[in-house]
Protein backbone atom coordinates (compact mmCIF):
# COMPACT_ATOMS: atom_id res chain seq x y z
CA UNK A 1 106.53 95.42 81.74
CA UNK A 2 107.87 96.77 84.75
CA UNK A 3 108.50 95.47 88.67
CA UNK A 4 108.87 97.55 91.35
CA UNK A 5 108.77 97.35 95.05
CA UNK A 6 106.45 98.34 97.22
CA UNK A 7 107.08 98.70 101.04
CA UNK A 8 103.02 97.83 102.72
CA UNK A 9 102.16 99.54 106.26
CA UNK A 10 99.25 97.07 108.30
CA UNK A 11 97.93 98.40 111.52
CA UNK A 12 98.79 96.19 114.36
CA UNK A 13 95.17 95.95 115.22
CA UNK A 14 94.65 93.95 112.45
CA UNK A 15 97.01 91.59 112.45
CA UNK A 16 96.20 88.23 114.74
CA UNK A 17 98.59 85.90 112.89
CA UNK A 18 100.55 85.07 109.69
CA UNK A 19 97.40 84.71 107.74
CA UNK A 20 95.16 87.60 109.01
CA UNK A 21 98.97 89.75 108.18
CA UNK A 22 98.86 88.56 104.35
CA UNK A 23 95.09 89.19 104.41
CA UNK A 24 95.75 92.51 105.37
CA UNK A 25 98.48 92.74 102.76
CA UNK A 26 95.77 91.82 100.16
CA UNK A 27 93.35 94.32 101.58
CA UNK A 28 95.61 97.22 101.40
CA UNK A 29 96.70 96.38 97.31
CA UNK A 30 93.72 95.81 96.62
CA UNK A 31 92.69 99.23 95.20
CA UNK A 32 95.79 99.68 93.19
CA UNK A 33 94.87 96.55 91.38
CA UNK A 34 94.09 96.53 87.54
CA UNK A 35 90.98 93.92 88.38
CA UNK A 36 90.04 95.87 91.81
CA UNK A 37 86.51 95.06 91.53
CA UNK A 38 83.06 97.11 91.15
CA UNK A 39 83.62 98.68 94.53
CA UNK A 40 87.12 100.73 92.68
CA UNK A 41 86.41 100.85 89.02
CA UNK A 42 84.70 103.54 86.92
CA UNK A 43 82.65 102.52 84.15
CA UNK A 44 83.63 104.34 80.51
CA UNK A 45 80.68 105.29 78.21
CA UNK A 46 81.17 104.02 74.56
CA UNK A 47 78.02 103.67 73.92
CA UNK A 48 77.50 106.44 71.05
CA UNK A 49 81.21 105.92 69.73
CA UNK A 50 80.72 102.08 68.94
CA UNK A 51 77.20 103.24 67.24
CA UNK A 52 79.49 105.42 65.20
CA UNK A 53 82.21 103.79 64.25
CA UNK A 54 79.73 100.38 63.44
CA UNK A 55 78.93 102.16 60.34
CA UNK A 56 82.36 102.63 58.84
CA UNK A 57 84.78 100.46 60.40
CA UNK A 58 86.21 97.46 58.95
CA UNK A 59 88.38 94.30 59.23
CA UNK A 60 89.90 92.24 57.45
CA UNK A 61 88.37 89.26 57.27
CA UNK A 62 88.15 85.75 55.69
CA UNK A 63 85.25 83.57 53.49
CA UNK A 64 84.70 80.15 54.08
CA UNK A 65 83.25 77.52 51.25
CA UNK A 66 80.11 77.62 53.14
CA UNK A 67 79.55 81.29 52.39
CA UNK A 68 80.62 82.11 56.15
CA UNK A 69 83.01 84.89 57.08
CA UNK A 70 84.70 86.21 60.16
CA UNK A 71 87.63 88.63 61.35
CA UNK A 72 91.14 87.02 61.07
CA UNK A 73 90.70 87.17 64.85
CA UNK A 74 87.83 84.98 65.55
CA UNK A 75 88.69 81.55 66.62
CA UNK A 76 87.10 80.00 64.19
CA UNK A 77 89.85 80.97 61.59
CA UNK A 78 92.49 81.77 64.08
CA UNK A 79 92.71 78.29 65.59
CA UNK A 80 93.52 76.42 62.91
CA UNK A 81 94.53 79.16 60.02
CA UNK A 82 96.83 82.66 59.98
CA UNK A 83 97.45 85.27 57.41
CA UNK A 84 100.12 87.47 57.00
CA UNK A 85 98.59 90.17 55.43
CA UNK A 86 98.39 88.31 51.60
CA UNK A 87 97.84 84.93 52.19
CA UNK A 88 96.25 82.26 54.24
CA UNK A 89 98.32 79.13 55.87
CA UNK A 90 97.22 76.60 57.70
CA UNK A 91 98.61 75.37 61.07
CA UNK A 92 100.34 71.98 60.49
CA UNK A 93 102.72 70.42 62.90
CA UNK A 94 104.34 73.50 64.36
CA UNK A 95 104.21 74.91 61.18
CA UNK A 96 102.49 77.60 58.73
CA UNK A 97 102.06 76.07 55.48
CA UNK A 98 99.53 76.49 52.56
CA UNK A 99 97.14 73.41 51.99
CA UNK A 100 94.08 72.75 50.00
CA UNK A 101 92.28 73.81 52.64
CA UNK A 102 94.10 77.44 53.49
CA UNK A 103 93.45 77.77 49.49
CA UNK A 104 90.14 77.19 49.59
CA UNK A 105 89.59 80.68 52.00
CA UNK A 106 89.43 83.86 50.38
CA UNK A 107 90.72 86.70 52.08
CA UNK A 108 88.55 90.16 52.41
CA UNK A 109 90.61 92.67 53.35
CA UNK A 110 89.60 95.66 54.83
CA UNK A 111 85.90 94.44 55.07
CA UNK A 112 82.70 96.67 56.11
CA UNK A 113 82.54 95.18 59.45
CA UNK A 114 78.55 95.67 60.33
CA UNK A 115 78.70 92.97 56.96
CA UNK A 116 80.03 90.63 59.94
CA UNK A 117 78.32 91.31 63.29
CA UNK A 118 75.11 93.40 64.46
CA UNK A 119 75.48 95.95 66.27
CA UNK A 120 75.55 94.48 69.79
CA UNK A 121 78.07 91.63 68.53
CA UNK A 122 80.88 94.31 67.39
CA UNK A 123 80.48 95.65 70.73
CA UNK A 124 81.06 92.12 72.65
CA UNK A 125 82.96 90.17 70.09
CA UNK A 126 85.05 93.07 68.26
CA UNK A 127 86.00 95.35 71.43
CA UNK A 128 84.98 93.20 74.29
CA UNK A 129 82.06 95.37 75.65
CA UNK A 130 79.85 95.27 78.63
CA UNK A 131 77.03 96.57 79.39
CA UNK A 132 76.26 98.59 83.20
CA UNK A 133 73.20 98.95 85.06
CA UNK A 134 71.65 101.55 82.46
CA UNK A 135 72.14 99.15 79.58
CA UNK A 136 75.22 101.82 78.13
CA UNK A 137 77.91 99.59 76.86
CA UNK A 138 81.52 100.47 77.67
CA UNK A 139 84.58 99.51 79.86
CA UNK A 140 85.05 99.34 83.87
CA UNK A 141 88.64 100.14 84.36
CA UNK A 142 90.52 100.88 87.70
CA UNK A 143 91.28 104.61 87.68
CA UNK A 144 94.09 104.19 90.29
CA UNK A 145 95.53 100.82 88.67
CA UNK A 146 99.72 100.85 90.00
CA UNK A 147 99.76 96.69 89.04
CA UNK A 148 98.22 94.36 87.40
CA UNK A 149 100.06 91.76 90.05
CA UNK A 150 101.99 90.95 92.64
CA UNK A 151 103.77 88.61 95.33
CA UNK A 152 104.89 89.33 98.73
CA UNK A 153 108.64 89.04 98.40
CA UNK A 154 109.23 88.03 94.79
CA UNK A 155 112.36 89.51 93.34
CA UNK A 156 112.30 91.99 96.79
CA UNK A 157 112.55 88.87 98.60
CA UNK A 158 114.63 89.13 101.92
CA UNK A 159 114.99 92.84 102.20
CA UNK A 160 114.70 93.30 105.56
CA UNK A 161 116.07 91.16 108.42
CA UNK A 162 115.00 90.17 112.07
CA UNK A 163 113.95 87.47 114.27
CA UNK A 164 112.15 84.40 113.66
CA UNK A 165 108.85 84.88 115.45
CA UNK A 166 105.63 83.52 114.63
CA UNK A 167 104.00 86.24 112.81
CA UNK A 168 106.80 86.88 110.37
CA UNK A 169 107.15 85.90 107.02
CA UNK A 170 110.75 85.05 106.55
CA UNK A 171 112.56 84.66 102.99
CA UNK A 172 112.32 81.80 101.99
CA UNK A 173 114.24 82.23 98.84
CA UNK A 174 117.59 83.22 101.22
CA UNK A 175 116.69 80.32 104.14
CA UNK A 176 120.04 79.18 103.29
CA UNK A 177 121.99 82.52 103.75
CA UNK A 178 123.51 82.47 107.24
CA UNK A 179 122.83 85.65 109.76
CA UNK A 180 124.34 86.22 113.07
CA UNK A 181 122.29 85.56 116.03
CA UNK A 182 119.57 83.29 114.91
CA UNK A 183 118.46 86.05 112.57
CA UNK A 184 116.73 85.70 109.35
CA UNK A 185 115.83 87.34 105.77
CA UNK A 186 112.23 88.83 106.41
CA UNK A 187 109.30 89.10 103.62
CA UNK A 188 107.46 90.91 106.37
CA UNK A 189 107.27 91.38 109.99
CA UNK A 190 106.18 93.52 112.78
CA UNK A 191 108.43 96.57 112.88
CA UNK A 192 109.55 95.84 116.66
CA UNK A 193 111.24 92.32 115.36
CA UNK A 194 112.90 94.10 112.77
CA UNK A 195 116.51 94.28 113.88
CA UNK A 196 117.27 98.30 112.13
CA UNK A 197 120.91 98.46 113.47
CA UNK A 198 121.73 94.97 112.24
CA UNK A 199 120.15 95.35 108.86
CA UNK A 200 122.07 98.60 108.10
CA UNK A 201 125.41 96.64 109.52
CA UNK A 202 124.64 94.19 106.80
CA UNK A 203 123.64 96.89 104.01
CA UNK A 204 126.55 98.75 104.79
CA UNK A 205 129.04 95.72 104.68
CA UNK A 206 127.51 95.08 101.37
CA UNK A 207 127.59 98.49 99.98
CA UNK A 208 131.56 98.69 100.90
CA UNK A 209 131.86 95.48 99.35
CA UNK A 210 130.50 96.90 96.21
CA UNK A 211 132.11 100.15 96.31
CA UNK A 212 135.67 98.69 96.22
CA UNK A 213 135.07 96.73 93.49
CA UNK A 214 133.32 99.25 91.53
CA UNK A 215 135.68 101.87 92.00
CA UNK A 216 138.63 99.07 91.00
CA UNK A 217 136.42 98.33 88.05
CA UNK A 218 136.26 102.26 86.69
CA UNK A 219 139.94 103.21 87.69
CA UNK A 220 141.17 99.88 85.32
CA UNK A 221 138.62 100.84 83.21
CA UNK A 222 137.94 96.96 83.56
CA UNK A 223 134.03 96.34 82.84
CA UNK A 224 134.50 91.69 83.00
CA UNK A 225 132.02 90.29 85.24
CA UNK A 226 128.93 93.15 85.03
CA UNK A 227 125.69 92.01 84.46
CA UNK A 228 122.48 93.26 82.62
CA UNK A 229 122.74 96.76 81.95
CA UNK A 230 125.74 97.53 84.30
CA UNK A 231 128.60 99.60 82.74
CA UNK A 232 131.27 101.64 82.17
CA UNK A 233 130.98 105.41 81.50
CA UNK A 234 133.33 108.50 81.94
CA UNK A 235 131.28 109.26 85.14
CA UNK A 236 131.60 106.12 86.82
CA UNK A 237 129.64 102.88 86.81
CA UNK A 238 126.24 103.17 85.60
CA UNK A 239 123.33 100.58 86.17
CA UNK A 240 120.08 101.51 84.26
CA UNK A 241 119.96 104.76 85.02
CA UNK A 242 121.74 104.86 88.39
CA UNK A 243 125.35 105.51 89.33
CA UNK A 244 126.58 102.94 91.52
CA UNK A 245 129.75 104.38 91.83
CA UNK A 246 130.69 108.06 90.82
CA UNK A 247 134.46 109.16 89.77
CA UNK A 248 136.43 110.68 92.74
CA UNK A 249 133.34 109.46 95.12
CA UNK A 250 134.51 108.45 98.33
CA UNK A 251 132.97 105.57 99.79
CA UNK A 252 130.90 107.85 103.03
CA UNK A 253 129.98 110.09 99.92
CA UNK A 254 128.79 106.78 98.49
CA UNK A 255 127.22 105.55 101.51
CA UNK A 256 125.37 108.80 102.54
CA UNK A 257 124.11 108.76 98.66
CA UNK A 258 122.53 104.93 98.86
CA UNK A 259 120.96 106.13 102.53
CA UNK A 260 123.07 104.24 104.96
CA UNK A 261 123.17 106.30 107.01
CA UNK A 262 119.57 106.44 107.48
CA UNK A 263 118.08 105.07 110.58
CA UNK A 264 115.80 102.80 108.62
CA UNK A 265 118.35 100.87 106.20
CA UNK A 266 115.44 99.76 103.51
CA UNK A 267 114.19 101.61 100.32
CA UNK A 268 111.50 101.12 97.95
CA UNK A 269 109.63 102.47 94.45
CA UNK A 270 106.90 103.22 96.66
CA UNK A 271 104.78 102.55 100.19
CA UNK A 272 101.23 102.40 101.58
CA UNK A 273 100.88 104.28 104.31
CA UNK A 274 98.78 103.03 107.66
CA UNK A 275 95.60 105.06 106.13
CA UNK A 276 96.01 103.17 102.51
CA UNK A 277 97.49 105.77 100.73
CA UNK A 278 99.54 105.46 97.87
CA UNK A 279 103.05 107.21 97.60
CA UNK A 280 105.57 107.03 94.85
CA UNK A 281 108.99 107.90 93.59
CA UNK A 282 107.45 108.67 89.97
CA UNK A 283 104.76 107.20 87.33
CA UNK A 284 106.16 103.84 86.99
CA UNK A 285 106.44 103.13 83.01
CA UNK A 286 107.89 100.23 80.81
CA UNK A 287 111.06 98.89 81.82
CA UNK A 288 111.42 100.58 84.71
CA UNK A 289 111.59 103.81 83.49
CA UNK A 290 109.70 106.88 85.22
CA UNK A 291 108.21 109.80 84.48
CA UNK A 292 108.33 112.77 86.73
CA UNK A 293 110.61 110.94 89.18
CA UNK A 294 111.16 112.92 92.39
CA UNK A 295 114.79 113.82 93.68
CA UNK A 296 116.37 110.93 95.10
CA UNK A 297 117.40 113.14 98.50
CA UNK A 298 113.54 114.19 98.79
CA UNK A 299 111.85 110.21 98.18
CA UNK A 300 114.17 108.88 100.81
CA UNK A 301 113.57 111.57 103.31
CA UNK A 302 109.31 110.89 102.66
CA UNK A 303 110.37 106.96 103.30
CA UNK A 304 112.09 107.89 106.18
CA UNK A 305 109.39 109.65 108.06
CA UNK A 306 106.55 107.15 106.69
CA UNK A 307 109.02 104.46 108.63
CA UNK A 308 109.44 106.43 111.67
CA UNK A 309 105.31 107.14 111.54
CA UNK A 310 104.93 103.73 112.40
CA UNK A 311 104.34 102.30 115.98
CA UNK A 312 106.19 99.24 116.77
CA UNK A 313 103.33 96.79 117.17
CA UNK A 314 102.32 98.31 113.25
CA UNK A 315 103.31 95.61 110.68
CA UNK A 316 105.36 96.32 107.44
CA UNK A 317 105.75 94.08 104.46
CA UNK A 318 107.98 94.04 101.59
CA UNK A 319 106.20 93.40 97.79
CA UNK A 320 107.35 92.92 94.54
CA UNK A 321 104.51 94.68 92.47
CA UNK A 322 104.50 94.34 88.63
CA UNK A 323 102.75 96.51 85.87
């Protein structure tokens, strides 16, 4: 599983009020959604292949004293029984134990499976099969699936920063973090209440912070106090597969290479853009690992002018998206 954030571009037009702004939030992810609906989703024809393979599959399977048998994934064993392969337990108190009852169910492995279920039955029970308009049986799947969910916020929460006004939605996961001049940690908000110059004030003071401590860190060769996958190498201080501080780097070297200097102090995996499209840094994979991930010099520059595209009565929100 991965999460990854996703900057979200709403036309002002749209936007009347808090709600109508998530709405439009919702509208916009929708078809990058794994369950996007018929309206998004491409139906896959396995029609012949499940004919096919009906006649030779198999399963391993299980006979019950009445003569019944099922898969080792139907409920009707599963719920109460498990096998590892050899033999058959039954579920007692927490725990996998063999009773009378486990003992009294043979196991078939590697069973002729059209011995279990007709033909239409494999295809609904076995591989979870509908059928479309045309009466073929197969899969609808999103072709442009990016997440299966997400929240506005989440673990992105309070990325940018700005005024309180009524059609923001502030942080509420950093309420509690004091800002200068009744500022506040924003989940979203139109881009004319987001203070720019004050949020890269605030990045930058961080990112100095950071620097100094990282660089103390490498040159004592002192790794006490990093957490997750944060540490140590001969290059510098590496977190997954970033440098957060390079040996020799200066600290406007540093700066310049984490984009504050950029007008628009914010960064993401990827944005919508005001006509719905998609954009992102790479193919998101497990773990947060990419494939084909673009320079890092070349994805901020295409962030920066998507920002600077926007008008400031256009709305921009901030979501942690997960796949």
């Amino acid at each position: 599983m991965s999460h990854f954030s996703v900057l979200v571009a709403i036309p002002g037009s749209e936007v009347l009020d808090q709600a109508s702004f998530i709405a439009a939030v919702d509208a916009a992810l929708l078809p990058y959604t794994i369950n996007a609906g018929p309206e998004f989703e491409e139906f896959t024809d396995l029609t012949e292949k499940t004919a096919t393979d009906y006649e030779s599959d198999t399963a391993d399977c299980v006979l019950f004293p009445d003569g019944t048998i099922c898969t080792i994934f139907d409920r009707k064993f599963c719920s109460n029984f498990v096998s590892d392969g050899k033999t058959i337990y039954e579920h007692v108190k927490g725990a996998s134990v063999i009773t009378y009852r486990s003992k009294s169910l043979t196991l078939l492995k590697s069973y002729p499976i059209k011995k279990v279920y007709s033909l239409d039955k494999y295809r609904t029970e076995f591989w979870g099969l509908s059928q479309d308009a045309q009466g073929r049986w197969g899969t609808w799947n999103n072709p442009n699936t990016h997440c299966d969910w997400y929240e506005i916020g989440g673990r992105w929460s309070g990325l940018l920063i700005g005024h309180p006004e009524p059609d923001v939605i502030q942080a509420s996961s950093r309420t509690n973090q004091p800002l200068h001049g009744n500022r506040v940690f924003l989940d979203g908000a139109k881009k004319i209440h987001i203070d720019w110059e004050y949020l890269r004030r605030h990045n930058t003071e961080d990112a100095t912070t950071r620097y100094y401590k990282l660089k103390e860190a490498f040159d004592k060769k002192v790794s006490d106090g990093f957490a997750g996958l944060t540490f140590l190498t001969d290059e510098g201080v590496l977190d997954w597969d970033i440098y957060l501080y390079r040996d020799g780097e200066t600290l406007e070297e540093n700066l310049a290479r984490f984009g504050l200097n950029d007008e628009f102090s914010v960064s993401a995996f990827a944005f919508i853009d005001l006509d719905g499209h998609w954009h992102e840094e790479g193919k998101m994979n497990m773990f947060g690992m990419l494939n084909d991930p673009m320079e890092k010099d070349v994805w901020r520059k295409k962030t920066q002018e998507f920002l600077a595209s926007l008008s400031e009565d256009d709305y921009l929100a901030v979501v942690d998206c997960h796949i």
